[in-house]
C-alpha atoms as a PDB file:
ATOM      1  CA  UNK A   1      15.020  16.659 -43.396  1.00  0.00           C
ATOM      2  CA  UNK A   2      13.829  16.837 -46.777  1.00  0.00           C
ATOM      3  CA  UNK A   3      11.825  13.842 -48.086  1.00  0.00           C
ATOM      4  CA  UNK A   4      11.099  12.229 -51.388  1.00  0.00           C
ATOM      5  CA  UNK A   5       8.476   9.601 -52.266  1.00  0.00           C
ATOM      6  CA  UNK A   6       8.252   7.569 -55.430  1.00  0.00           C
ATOM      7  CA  UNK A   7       6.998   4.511 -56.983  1.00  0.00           C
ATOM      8  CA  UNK A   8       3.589   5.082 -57.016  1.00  0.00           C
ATOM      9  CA  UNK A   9       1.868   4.147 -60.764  1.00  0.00           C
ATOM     10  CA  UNK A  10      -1.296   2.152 -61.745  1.00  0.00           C
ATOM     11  CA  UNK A  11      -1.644  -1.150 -60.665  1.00  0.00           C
ATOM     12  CA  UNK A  12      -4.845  -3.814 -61.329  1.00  0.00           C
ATOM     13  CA  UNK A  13      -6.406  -5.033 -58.014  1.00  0.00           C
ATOM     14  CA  UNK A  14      -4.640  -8.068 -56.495  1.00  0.00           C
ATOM     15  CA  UNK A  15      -1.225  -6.867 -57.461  1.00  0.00           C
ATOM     16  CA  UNK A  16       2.019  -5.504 -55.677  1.00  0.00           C
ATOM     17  CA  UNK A  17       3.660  -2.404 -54.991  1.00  0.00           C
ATOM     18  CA  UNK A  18       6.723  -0.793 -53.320  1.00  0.00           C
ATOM     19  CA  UNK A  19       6.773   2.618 -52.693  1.00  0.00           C
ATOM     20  CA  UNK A  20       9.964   4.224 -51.623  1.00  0.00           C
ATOM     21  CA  UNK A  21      10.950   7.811 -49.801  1.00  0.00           C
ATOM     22  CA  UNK A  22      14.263   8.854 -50.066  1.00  0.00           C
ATOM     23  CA  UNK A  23      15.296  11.389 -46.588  1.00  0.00           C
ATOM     24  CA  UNK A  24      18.171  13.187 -46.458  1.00  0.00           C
ATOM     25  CA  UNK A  25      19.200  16.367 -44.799  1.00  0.00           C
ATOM     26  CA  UNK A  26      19.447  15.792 -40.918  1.00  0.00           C
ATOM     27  CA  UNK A  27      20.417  11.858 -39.939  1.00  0.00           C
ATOM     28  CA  UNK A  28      17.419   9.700 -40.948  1.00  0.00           C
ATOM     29  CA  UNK A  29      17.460   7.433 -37.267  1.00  0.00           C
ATOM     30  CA  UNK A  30      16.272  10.838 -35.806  1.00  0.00           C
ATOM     31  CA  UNK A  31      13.174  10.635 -37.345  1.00  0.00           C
ATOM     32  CA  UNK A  32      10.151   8.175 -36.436  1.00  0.00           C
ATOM     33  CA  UNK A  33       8.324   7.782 -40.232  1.00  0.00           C
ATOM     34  CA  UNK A  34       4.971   7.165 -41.792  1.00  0.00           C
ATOM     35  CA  UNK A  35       2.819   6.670 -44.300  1.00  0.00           C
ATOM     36  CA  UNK A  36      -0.109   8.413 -44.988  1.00  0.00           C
ATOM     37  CA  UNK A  37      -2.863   8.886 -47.747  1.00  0.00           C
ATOM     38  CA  UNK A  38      -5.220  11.304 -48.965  1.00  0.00           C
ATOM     39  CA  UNK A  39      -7.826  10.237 -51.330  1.00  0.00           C
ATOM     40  CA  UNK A  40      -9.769  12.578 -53.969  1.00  0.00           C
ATOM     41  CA  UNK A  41     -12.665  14.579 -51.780  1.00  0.00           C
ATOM     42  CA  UNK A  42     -11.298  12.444 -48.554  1.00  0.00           C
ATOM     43  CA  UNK A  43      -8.933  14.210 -45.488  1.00  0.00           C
ATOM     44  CA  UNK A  44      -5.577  12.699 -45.295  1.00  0.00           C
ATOM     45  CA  UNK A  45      -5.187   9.035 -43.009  1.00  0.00           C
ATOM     46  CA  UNK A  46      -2.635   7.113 -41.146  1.00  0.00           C
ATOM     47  CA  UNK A  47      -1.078   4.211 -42.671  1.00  0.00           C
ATOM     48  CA  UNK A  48       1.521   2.785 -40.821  1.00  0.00           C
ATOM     49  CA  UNK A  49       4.580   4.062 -39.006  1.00  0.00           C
ATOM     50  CA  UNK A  50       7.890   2.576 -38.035  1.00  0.00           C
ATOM     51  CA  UNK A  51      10.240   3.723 -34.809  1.00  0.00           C
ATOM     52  CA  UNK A  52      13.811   4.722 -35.002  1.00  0.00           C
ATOM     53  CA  UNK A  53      15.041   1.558 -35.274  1.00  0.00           C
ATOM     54  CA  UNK A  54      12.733  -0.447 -37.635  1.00  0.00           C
ATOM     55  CA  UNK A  55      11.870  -2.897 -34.811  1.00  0.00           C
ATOM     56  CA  UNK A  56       8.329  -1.446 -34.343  1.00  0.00           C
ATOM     57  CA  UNK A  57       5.882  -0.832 -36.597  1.00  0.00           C
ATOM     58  CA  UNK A  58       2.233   0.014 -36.550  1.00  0.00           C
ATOM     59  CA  UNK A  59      -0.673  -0.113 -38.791  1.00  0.00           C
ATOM     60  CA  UNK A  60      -3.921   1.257 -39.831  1.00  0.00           C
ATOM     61  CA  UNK A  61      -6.310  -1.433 -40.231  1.00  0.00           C
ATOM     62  CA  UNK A  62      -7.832  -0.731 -43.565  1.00  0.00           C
ATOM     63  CA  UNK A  63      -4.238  -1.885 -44.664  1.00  0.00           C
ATOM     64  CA  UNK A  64      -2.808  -4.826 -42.049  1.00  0.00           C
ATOM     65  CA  UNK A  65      -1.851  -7.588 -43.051  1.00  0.00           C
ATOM     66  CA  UNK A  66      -1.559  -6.130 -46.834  1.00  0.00           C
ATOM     67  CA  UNK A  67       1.218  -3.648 -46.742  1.00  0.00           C
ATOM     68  CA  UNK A  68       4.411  -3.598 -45.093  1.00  0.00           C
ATOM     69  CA  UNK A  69       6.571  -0.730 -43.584  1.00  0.00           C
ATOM     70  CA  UNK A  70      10.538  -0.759 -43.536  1.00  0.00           C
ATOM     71  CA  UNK A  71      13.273   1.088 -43.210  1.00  0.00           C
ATOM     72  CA  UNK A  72      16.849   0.968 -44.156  1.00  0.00           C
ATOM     73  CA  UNK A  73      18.846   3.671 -42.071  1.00  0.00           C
ATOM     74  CA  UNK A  74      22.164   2.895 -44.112  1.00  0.00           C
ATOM     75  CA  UNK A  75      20.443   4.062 -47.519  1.00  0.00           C
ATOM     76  CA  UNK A  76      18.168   6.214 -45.319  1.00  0.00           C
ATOM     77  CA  UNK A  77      15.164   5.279 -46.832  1.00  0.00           C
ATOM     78  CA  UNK A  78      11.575   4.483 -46.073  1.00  0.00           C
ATOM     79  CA  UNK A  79       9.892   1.728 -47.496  1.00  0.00           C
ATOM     80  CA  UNK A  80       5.839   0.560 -48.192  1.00  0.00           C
ATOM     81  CA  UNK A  81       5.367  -2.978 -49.869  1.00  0.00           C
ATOM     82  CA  UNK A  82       1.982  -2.904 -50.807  1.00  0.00           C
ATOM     83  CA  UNK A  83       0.247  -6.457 -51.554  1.00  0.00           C
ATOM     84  CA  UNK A  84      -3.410  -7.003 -52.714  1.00  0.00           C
ATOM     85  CA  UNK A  85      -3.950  -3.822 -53.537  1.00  0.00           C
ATOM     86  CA  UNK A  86      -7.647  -2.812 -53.861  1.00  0.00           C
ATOM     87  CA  UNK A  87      -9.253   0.118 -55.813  1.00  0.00           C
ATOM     88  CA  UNK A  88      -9.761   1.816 -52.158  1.00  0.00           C
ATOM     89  CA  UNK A  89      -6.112   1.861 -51.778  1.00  0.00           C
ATOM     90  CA  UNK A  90      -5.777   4.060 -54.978  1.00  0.00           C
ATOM     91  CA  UNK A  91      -4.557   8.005 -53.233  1.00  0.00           C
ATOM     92  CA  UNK A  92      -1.800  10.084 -53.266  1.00  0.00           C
ATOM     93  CA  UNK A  93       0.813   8.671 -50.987  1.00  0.00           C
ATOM     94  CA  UNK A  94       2.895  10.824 -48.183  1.00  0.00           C
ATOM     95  CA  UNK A  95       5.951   9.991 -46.630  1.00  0.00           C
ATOM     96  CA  UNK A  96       6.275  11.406 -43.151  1.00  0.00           C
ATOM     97  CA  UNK A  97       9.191  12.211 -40.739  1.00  0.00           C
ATOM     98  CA  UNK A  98       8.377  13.140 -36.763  1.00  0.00           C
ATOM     99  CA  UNK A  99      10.971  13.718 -34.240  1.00  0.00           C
ATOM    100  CA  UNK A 100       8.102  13.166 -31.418  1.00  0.00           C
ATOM    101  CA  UNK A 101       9.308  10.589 -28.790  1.00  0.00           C
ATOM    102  CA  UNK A 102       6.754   8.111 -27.341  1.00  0.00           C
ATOM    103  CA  UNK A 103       4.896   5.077 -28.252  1.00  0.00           C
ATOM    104  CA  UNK A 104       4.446   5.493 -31.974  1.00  0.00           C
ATOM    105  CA  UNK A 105       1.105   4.068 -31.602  1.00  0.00           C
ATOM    106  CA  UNK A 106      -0.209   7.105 -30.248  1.00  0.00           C
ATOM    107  CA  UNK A 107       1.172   9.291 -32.832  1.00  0.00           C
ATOM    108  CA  UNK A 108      -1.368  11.682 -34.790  1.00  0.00           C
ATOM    109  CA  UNK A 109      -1.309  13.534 -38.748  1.00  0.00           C
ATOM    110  CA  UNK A 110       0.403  16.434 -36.099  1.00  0.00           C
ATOM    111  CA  UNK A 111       3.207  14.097 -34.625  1.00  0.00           C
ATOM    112  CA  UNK A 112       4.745  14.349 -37.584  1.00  0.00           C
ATOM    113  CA  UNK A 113       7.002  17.539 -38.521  1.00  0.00           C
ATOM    114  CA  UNK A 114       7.893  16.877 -41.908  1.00  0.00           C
ATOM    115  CA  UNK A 115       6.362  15.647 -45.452  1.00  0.00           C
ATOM    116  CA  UNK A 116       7.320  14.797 -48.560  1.00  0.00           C
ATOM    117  CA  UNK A 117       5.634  15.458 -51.628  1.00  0.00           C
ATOM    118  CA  UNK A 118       3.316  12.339 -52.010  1.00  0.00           C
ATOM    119  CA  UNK A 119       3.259   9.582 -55.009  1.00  0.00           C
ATOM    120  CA  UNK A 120       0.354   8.961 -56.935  1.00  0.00           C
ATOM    121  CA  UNK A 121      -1.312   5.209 -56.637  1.00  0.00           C
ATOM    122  CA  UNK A 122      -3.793   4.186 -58.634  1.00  0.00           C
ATOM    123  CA  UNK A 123      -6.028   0.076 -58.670  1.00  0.00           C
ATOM    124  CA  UNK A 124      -8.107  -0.394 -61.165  1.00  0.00           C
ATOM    125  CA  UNK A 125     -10.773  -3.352 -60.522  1.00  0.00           C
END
């Protein structure tokens, strides 16, 4: 599966975002996807994650209760609404696919099999 991220840009702190990821190659309800980020100097973290289905999600919790993940399988795209954004939010966002099968809440940066090639966010205070 090949995976594309966008809508990343620079935001003020307090504001929205939505980033997208656009899969296609194999079908996209194979996949379990995430979000990840990788700040300047900093190793790359968990965001959230969403099953097959888009009935479960899960969430880091530097970012619950802020961002949101869905999924549309019809458009086969991945989704990350991003409210009250703060300038430790600012990091290259990563779209993830992983064709592991278990609780997604035990999922690690290895669960997942395939990337995409990360959108740039940016909060200034």
């Amino acid at each position: 599966v090949q995976l594309q991220a966008s809508g990343g840009g620079l935001v003020q702190a307090g504001d929205s975002l939505r980033l997208s990821c656009a899969a296609s190659g194999r079908t996209f309800t194979t996949y379990v996807m995430g979000w990840f980020r990788q700040a300047p100097g900093k190793e790359r973290e968990f965001v959230a994650t969403i099953n097959r289905s888009g009935i479960s999600t899960y969430y880091s919790d530097f970012v619950k209760g802020r961002f949101t993940i869905s999924r549309d399988n019809a458009k086969n795209t991945l989704y990350l609404q991003m409210n009250s954004v703060k300038p430790e939010d600012t990091a290259v966002y990563y779209c993830a696919a992983s064709s592991k099968w278990g609780k997604i809440e035990s999922y690690t940066r290895q669960s997942y099999d395939y990337w995409g090639q990360g959108t740039q966010v940016t909060v200034s205070s």
